[in-house]
PDB file of N, CA and C in Angstrom:
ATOM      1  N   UNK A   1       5.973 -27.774   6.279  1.00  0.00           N
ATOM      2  CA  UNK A   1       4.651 -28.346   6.323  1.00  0.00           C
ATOM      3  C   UNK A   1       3.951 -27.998   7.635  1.00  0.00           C
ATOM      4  N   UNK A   2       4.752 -27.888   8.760  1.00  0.00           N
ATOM      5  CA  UNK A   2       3.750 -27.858   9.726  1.00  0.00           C
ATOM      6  C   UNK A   2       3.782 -26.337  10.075  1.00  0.00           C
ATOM      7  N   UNK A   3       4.576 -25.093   9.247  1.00  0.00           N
ATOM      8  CA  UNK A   3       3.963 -23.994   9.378  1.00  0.00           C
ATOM      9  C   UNK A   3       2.858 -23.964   8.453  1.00  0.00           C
ATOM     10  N   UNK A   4       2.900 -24.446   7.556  1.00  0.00           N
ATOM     11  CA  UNK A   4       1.943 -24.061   6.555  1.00  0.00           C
ATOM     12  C   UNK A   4       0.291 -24.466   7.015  1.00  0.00           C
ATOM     13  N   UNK A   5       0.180 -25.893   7.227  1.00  0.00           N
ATOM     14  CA  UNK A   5      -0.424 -26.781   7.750  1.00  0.00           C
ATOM     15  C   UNK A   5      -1.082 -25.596   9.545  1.00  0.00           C
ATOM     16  N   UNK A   6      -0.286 -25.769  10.608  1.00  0.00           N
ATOM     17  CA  UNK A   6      -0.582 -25.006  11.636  1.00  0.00           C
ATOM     18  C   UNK A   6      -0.944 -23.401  11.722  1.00  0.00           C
ATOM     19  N   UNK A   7      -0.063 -22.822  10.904  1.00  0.00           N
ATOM     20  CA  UNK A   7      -0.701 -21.338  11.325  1.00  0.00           C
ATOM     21  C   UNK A   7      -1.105 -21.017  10.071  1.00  0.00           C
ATOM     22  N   UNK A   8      -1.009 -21.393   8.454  1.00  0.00           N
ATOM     23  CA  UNK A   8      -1.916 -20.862   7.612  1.00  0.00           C
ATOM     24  C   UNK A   8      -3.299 -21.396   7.343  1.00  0.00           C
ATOM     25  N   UNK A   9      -3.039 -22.821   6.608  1.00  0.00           N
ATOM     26  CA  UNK A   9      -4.679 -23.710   6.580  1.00  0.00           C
ATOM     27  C   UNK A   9      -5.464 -23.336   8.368  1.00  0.00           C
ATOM     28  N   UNK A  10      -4.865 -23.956   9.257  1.00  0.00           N
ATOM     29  CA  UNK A  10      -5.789 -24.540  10.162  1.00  0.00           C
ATOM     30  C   UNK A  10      -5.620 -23.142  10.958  1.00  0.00           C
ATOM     31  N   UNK A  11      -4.529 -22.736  11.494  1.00  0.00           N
ATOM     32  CA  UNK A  11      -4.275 -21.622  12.138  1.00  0.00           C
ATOM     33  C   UNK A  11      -4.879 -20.613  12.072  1.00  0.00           C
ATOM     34  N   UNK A  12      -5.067 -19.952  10.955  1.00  0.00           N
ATOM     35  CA  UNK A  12      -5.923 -18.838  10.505  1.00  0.00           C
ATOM     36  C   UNK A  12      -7.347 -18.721  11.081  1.00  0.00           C
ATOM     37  N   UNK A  13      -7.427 -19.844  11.773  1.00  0.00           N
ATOM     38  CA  UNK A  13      -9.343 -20.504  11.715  1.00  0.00           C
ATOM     39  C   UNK A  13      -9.307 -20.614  13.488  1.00  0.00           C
ATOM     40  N   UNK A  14      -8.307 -20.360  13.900  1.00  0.00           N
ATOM     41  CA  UNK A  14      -8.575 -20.748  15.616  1.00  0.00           C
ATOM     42  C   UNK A  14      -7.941 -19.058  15.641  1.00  0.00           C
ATOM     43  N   UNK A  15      -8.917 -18.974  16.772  1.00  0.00           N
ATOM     44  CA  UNK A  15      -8.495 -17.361  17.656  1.00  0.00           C
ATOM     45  C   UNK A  15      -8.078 -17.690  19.078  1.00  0.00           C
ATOM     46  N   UNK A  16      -8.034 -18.773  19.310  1.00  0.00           N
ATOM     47  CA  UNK A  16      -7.830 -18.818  21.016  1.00  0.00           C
ATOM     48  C   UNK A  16      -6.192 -19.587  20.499  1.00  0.00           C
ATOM     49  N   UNK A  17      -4.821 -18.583  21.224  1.00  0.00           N
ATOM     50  CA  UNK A  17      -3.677 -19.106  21.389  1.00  0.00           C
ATOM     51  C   UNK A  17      -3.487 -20.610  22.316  1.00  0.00           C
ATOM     52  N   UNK A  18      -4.458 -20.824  23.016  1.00  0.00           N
ATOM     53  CA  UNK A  18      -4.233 -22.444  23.671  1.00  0.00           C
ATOM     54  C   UNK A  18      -4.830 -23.566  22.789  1.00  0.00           C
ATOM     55  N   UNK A  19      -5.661 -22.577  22.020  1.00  0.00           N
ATOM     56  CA  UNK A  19      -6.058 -23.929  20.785  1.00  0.00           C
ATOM     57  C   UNK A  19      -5.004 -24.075  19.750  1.00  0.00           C
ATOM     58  N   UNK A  20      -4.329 -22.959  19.327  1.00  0.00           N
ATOM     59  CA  UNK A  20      -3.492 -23.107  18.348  1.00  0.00           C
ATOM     60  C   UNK A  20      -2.280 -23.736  18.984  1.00  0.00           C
ATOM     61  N   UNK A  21      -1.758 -23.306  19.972  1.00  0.00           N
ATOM     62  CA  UNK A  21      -0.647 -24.613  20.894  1.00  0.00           C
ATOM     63  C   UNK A  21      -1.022 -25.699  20.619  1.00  0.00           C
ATOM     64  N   UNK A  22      -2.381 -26.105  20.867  1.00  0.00           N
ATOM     65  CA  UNK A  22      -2.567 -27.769  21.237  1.00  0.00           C
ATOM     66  C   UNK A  22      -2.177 -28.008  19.648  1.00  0.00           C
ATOM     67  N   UNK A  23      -3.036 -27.452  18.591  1.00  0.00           N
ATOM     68  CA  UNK A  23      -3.038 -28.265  17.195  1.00  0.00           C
ATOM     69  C   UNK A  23      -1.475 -28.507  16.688  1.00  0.00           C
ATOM     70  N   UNK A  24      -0.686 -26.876  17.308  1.00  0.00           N
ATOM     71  CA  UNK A  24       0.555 -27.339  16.577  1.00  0.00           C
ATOM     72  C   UNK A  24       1.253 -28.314  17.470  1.00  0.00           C
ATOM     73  N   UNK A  25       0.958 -28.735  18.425  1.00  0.00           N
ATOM     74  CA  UNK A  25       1.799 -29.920  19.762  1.00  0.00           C
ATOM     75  C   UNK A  25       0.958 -31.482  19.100  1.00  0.00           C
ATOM     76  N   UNK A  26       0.221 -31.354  18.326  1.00  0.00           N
ATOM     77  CA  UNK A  26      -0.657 -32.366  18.015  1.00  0.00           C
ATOM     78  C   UNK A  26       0.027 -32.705  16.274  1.00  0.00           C
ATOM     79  N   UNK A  27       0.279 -31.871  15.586  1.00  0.00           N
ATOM     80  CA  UNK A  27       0.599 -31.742  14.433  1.00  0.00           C
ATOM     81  C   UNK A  27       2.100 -32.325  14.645  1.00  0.00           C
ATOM     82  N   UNK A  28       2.963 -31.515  15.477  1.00  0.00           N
ATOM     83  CA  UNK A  28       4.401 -32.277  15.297  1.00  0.00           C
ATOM     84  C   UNK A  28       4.518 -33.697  15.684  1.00  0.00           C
ATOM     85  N   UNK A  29       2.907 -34.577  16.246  1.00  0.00           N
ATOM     86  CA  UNK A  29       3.804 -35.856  16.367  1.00  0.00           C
ATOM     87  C   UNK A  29       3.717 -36.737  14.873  1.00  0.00           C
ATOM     88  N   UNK A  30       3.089 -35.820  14.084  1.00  0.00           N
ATOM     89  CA  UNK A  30       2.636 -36.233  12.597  1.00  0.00           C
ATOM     90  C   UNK A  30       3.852 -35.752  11.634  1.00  0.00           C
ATOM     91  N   UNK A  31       4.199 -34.391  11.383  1.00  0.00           N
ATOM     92  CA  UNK A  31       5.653 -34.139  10.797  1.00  0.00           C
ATOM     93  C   UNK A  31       6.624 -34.181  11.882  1.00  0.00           C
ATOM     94  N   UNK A  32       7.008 -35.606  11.241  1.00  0.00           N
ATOM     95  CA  UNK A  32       8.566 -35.424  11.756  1.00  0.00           C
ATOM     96  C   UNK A  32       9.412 -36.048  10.740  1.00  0.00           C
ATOM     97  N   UNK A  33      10.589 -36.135  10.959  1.00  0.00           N
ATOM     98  CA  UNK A  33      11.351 -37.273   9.382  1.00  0.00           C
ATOM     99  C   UNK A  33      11.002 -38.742   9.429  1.00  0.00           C
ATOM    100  N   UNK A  34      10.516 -38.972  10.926  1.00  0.00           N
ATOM    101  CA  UNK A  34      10.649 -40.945  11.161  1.00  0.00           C
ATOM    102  C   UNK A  34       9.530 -40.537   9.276  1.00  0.00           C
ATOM    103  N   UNK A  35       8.461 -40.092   9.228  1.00  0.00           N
ATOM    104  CA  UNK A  35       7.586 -41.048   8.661  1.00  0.00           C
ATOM    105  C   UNK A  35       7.717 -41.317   6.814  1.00  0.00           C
ATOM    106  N   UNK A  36       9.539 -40.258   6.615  1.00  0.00           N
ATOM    107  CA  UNK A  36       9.986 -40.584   5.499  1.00  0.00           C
ATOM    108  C   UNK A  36      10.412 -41.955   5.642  1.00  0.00           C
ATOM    109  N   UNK A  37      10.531 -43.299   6.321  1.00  0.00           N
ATOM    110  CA  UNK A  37      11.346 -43.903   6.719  1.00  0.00           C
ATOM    111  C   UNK A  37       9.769 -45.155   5.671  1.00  0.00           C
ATOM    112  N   UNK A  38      10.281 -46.007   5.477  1.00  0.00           N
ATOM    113  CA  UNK A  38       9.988 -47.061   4.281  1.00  0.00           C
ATOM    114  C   UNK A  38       8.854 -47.815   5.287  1.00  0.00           C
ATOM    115  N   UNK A  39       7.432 -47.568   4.990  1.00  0.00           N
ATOM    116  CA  UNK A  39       6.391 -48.672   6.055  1.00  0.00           C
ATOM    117  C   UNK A  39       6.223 -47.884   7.327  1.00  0.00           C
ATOM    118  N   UNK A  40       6.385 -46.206   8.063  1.00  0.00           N
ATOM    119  CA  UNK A  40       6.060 -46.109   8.437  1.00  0.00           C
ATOM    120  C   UNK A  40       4.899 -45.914   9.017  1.00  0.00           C
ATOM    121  N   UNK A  41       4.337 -46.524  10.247  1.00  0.00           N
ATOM    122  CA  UNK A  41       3.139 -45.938  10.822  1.00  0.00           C
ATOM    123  C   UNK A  41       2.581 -44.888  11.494  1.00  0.00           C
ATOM    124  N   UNK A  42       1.555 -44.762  11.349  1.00  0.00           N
ATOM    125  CA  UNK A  42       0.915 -43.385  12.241  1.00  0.00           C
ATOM    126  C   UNK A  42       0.118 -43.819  13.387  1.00  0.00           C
ATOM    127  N   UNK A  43       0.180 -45.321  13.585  1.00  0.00           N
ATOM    128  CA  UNK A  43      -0.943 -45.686  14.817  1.00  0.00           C
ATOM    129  C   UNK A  43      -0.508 -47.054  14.688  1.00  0.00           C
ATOM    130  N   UNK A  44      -1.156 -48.502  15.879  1.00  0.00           N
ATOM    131  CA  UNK A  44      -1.176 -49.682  15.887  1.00  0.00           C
ATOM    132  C   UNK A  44      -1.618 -50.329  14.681  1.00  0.00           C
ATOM    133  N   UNK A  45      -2.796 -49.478  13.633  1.00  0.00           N
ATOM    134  CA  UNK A  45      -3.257 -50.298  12.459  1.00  0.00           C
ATOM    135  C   UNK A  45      -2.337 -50.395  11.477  1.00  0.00           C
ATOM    136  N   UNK A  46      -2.385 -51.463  11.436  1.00  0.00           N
ATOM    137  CA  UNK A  46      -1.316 -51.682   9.907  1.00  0.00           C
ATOM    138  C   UNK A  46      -1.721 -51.285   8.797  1.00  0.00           C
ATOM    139  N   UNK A  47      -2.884 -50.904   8.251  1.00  0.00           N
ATOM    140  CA  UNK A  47      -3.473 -50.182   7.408  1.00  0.00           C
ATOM    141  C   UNK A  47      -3.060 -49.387   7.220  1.00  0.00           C
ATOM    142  N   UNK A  48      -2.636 -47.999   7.961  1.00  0.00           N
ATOM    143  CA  UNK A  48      -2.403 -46.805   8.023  1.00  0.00           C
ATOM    144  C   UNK A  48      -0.895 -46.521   7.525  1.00  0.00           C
ATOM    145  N   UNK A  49      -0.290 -47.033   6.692  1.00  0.00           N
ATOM    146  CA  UNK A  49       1.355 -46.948   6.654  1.00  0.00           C
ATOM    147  C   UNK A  49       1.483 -45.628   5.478  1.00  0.00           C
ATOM    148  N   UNK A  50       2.615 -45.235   5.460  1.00  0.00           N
ATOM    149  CA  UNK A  50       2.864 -44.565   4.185  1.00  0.00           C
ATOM    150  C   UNK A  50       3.182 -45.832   3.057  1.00  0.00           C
ATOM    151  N   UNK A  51       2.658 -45.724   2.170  1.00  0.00           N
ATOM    152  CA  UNK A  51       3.098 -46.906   0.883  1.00  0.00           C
ATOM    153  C   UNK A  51       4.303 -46.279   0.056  1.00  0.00           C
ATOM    154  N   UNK A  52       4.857 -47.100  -0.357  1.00  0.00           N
ATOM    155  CA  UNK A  52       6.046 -46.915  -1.191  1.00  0.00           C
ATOM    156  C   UNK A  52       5.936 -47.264  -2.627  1.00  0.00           C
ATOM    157  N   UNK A  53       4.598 -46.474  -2.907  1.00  0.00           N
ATOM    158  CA  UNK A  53       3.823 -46.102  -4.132  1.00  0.00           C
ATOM    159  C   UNK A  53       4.768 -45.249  -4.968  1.00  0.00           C
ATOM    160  N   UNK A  54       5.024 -45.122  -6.204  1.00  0.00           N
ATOM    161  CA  UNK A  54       5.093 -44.178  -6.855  1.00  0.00           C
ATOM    162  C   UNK A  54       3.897 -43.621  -7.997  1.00  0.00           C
ATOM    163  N   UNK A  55       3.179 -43.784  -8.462  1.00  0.00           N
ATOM    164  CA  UNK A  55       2.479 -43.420  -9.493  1.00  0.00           C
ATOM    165  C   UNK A  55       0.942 -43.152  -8.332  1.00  0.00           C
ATOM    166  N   UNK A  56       0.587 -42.192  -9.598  1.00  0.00           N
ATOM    167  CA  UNK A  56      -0.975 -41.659  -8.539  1.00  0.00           C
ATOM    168  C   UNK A  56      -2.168 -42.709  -8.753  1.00  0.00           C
ATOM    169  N   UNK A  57      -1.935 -43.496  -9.596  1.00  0.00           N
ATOM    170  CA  UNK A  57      -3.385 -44.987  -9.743  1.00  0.00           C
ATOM    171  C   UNK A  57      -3.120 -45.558  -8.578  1.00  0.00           C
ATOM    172  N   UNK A  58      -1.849 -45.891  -8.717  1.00  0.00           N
ATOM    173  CA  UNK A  58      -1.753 -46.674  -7.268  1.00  0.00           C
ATOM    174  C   UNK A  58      -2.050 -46.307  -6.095  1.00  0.00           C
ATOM    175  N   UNK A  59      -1.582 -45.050  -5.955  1.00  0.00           N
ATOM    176  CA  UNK A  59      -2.578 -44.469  -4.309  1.00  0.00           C
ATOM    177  C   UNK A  59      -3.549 -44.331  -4.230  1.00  0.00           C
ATOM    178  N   UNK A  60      -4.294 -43.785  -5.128  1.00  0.00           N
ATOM    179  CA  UNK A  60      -5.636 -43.685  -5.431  1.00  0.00           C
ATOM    180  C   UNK A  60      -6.008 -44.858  -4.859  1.00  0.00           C
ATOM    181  N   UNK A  61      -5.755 -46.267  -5.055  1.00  0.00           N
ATOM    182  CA  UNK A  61      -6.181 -47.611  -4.777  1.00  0.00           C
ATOM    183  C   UNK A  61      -5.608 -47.930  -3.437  1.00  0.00           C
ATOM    184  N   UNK A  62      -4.473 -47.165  -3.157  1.00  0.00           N
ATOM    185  CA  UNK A  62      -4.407 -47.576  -1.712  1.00  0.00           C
ATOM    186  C   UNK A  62      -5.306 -46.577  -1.293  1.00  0.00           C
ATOM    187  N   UNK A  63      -5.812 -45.858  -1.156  1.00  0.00           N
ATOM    188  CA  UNK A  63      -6.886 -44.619  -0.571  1.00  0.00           C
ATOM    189  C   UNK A  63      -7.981 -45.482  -0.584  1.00  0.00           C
ATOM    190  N   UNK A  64      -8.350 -46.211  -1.770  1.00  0.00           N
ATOM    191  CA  UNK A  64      -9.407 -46.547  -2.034  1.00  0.00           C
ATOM    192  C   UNK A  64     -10.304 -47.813  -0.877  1.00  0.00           C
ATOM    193  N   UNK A  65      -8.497 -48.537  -0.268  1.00  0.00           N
ATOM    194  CA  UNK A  65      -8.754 -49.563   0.425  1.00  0.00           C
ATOM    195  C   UNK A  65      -8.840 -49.348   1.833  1.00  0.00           C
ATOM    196  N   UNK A  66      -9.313 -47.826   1.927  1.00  0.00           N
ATOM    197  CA  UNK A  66      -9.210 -47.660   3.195  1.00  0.00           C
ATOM    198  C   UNK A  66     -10.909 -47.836   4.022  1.00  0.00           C
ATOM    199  N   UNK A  67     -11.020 -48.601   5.185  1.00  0.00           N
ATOM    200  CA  UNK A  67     -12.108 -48.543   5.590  1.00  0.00           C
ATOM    201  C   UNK A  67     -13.470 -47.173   5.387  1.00  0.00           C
ATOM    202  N   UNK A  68     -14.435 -47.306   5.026  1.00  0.00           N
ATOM    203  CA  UNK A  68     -15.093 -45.839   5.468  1.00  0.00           C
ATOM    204  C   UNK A  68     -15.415 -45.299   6.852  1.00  0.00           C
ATOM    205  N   UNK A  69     -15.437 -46.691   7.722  1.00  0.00           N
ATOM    206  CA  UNK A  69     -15.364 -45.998   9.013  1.00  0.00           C
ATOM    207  C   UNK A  69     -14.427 -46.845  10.047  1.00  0.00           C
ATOM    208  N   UNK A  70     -13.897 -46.327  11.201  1.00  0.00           N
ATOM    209  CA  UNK A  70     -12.937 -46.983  11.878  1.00  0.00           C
ATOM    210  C   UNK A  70     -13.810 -47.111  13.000  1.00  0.00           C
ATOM    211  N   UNK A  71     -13.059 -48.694  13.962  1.00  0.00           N
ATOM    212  CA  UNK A  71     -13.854 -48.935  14.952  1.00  0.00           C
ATOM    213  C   UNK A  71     -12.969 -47.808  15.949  1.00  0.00           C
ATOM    214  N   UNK A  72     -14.005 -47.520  17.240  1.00  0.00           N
ATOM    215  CA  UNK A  72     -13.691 -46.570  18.311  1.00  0.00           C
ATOM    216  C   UNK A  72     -12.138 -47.114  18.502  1.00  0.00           C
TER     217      UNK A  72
END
């Protein structure tokens, strides 16, 4: 994921090698295994967890409950 993610999607699109460092140094604190782990977070909001959804209605509805905008 984070070759695919870093040097094909996003990678392809940056020409400066210190930009593509930062995204992929920015990207690995996002893939790693913790966030297979049951309720993990990506930040202090509790909102933000991975759900332990299986079916796609249901995410859809957790997607759905997500703010449209976040405070600063």
């Amino acid at each position: 994921m984070l070759y695919i993610s870093g040097n094909i999607n996003y990678g392809g699109r940056i020409t400066d090698e210190w930009d593509r460092r930062c995204l992929i140094s920015n990207l690995k604190k996002f893939y790693t295994p913790e966030i297979l782990k049951k309720n993990y977070q990506f930040c202090n909001m509790s909102i933000y967890i991975i759900p332990s959804i299986r079916d796609l209605e249901s995410y859809n509805l957790h997607l759905d409950s997500f703010p449209l905008t976040d405070d600063p």
